[in-house]
Protein backbone atom coordinates (compact mmCIF):
# COMPACT_ATOMS: atom_id res chain seq x y z
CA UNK A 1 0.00 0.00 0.00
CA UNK A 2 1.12 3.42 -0.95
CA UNK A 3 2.20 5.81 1.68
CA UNK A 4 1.90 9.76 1.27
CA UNK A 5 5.44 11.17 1.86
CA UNK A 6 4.50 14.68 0.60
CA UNK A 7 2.82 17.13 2.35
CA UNK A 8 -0.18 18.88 0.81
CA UNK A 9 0.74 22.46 0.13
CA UNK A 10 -2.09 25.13 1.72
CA UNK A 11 -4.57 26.36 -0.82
CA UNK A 12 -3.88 29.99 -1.13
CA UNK A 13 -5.80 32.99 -2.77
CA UNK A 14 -4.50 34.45 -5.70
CA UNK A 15 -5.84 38.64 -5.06
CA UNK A 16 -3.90 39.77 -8.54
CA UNK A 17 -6.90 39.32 -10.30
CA UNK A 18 -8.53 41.15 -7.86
CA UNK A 19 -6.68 43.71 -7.44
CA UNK A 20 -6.59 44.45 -11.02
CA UNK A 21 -10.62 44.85 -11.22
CA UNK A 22 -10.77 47.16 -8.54
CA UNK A 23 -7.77 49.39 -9.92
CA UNK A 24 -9.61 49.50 -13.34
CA UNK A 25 -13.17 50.86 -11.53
CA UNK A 26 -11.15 53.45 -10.11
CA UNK A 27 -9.87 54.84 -12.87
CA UNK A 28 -12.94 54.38 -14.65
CA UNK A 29 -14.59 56.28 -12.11
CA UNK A 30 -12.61 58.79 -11.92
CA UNK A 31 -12.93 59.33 -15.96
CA UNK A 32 -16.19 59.00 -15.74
CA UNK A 33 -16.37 62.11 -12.61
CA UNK A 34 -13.86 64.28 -15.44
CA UNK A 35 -16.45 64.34 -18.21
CA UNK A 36 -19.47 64.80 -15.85
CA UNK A 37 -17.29 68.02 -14.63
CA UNK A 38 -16.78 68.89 -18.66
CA UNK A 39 -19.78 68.54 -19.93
CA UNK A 40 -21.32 71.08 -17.48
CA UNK A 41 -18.38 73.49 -17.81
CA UNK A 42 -19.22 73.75 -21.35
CA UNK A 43 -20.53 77.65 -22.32
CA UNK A 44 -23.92 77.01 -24.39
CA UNK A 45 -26.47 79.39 -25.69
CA UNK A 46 -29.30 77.15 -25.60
CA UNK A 47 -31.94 77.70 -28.50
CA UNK A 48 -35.55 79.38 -27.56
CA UNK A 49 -38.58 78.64 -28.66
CA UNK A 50 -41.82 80.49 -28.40
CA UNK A 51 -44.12 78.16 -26.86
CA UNK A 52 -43.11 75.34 -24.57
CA UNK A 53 -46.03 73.03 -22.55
CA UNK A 54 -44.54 71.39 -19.72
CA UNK A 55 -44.27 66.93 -20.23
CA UNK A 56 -46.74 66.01 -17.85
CA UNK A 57 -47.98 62.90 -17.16
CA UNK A 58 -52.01 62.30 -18.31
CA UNK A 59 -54.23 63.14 -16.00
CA UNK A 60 -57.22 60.38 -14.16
CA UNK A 61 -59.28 59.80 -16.24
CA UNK A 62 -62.65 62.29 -14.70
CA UNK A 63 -65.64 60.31 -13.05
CA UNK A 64 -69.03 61.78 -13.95
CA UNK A 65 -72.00 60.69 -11.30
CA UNK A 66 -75.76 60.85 -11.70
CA UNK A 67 -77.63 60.51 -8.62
CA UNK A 68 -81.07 58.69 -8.57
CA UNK A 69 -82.59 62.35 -7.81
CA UNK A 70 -80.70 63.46 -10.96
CA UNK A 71 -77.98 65.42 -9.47
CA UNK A 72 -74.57 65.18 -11.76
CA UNK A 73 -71.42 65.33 -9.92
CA UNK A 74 -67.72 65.77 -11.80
CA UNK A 75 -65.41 64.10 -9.32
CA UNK A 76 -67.66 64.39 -5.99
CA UNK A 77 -68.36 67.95 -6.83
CA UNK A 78 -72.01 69.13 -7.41
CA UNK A 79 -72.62 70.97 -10.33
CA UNK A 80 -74.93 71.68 -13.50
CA UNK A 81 -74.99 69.86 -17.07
CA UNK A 82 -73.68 73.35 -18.23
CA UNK A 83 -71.01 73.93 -16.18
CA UNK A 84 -70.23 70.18 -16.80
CA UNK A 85 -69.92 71.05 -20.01
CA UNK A 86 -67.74 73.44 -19.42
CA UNK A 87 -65.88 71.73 -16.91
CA UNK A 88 -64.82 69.26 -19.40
CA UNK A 89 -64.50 71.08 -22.07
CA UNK A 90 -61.56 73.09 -20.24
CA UNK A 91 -59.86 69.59 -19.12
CA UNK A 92 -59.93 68.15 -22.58
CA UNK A 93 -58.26 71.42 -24.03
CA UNK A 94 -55.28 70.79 -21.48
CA UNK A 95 -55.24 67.42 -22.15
CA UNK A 96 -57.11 66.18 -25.46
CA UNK A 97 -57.02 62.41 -24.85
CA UNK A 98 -59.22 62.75 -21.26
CA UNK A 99 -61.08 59.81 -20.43
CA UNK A 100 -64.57 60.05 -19.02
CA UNK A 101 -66.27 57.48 -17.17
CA UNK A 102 -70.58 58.04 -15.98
CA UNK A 103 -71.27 55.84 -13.36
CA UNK A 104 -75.47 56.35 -12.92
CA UNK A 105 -77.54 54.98 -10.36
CA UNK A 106 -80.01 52.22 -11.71
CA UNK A 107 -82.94 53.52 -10.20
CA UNK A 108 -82.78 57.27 -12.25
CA UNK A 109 -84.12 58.08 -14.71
CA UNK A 110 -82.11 57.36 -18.29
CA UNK A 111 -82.49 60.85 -19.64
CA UNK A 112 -79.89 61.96 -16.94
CA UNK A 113 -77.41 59.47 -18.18
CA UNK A 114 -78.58 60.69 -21.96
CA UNK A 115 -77.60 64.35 -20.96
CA UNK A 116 -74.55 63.86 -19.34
CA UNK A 117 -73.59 61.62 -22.66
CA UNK A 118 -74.71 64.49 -24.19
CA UNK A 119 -72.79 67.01 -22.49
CA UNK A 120 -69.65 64.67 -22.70
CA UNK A 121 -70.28 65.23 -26.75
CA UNK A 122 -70.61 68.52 -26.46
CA UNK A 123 -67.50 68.67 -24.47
CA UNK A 124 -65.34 66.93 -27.54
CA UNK A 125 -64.27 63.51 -25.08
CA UNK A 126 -63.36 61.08 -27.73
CA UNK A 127 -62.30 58.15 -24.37
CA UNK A 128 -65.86 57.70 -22.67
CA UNK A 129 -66.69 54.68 -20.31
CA UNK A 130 -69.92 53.92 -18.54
CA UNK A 131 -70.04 51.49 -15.45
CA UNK A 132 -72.11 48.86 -14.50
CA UNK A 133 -72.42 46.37 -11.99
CA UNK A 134 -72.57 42.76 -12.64
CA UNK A 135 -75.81 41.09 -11.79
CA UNK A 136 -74.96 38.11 -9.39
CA UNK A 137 -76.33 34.77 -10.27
CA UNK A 138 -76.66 35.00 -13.96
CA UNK A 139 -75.37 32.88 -16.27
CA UNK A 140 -73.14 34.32 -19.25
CA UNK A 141 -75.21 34.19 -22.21
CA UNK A 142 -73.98 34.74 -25.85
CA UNK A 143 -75.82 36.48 -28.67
């Protein structure tokens, strides 16, 4: 039987490589610190322009209410089918792709929900939604 008569060197950690990585994130952050200083060193005269709208993000879309009683409400807010009109009519000039949604109560009358359609119309809103609840217990039928 084979005897060992060498001893096992120690496993040791080479830290060149190492070494090496972090010396090259240094230096590239240190380039990388020299042209962030450059670039806003640099003397521009930026161009103008006459107009500028600021990039905002779109708005909610706006939740129109009918009451049973036949109150409309824009966003919990009481108000009349002409200043509803209005109303949207300014919001969809600031932001032309506003989305409407009427949520009516089943029990008025359908001429309120007709008028505030209407008034949506009138207002130019192209992105209109109406909500309704999901009777429970009835099957899904197809037509």
């Amino acid at each position: 039987m084979p005897l060992k008569t060498q001893k096992d060197e120690i496993p040791q950690l080479n830290l060149t490589p190492m070494i090496d990585v972090v010396f090259l994130l240094i230096i590239f952050f240190m380039v990388a610190t020299k042209f962030a200083e450059v670039e806003r060193d640099i003397d521009l005269n930026l161009p103008e322009v006459a107009a500028a709208a600021p990039l905002t993000s779109a708005p909610k879309q706006r939740v129109v209410s009918i009451q049973s009683d036949g109150r409309v409400l824009l966003d919990d807010e009481e108000m009349t089918l002409v200043n509803l009109t209005s109303s949207l009519k300014a919001a969809q000039q600031e932001y032309p792709k506003l989305s409407v949604v009427i949520r009516g109560d089943a029990t008025c009358a359908f001429q309120h929900v007709a008028a505030a359609l209407s008034a949506c119309k009138d207002a130019h809103i192209s992105e209109l939604g109406i909500t309704v609840k999901l009777a429970q217990g009835v099957g899904n039928t197809t037509r």
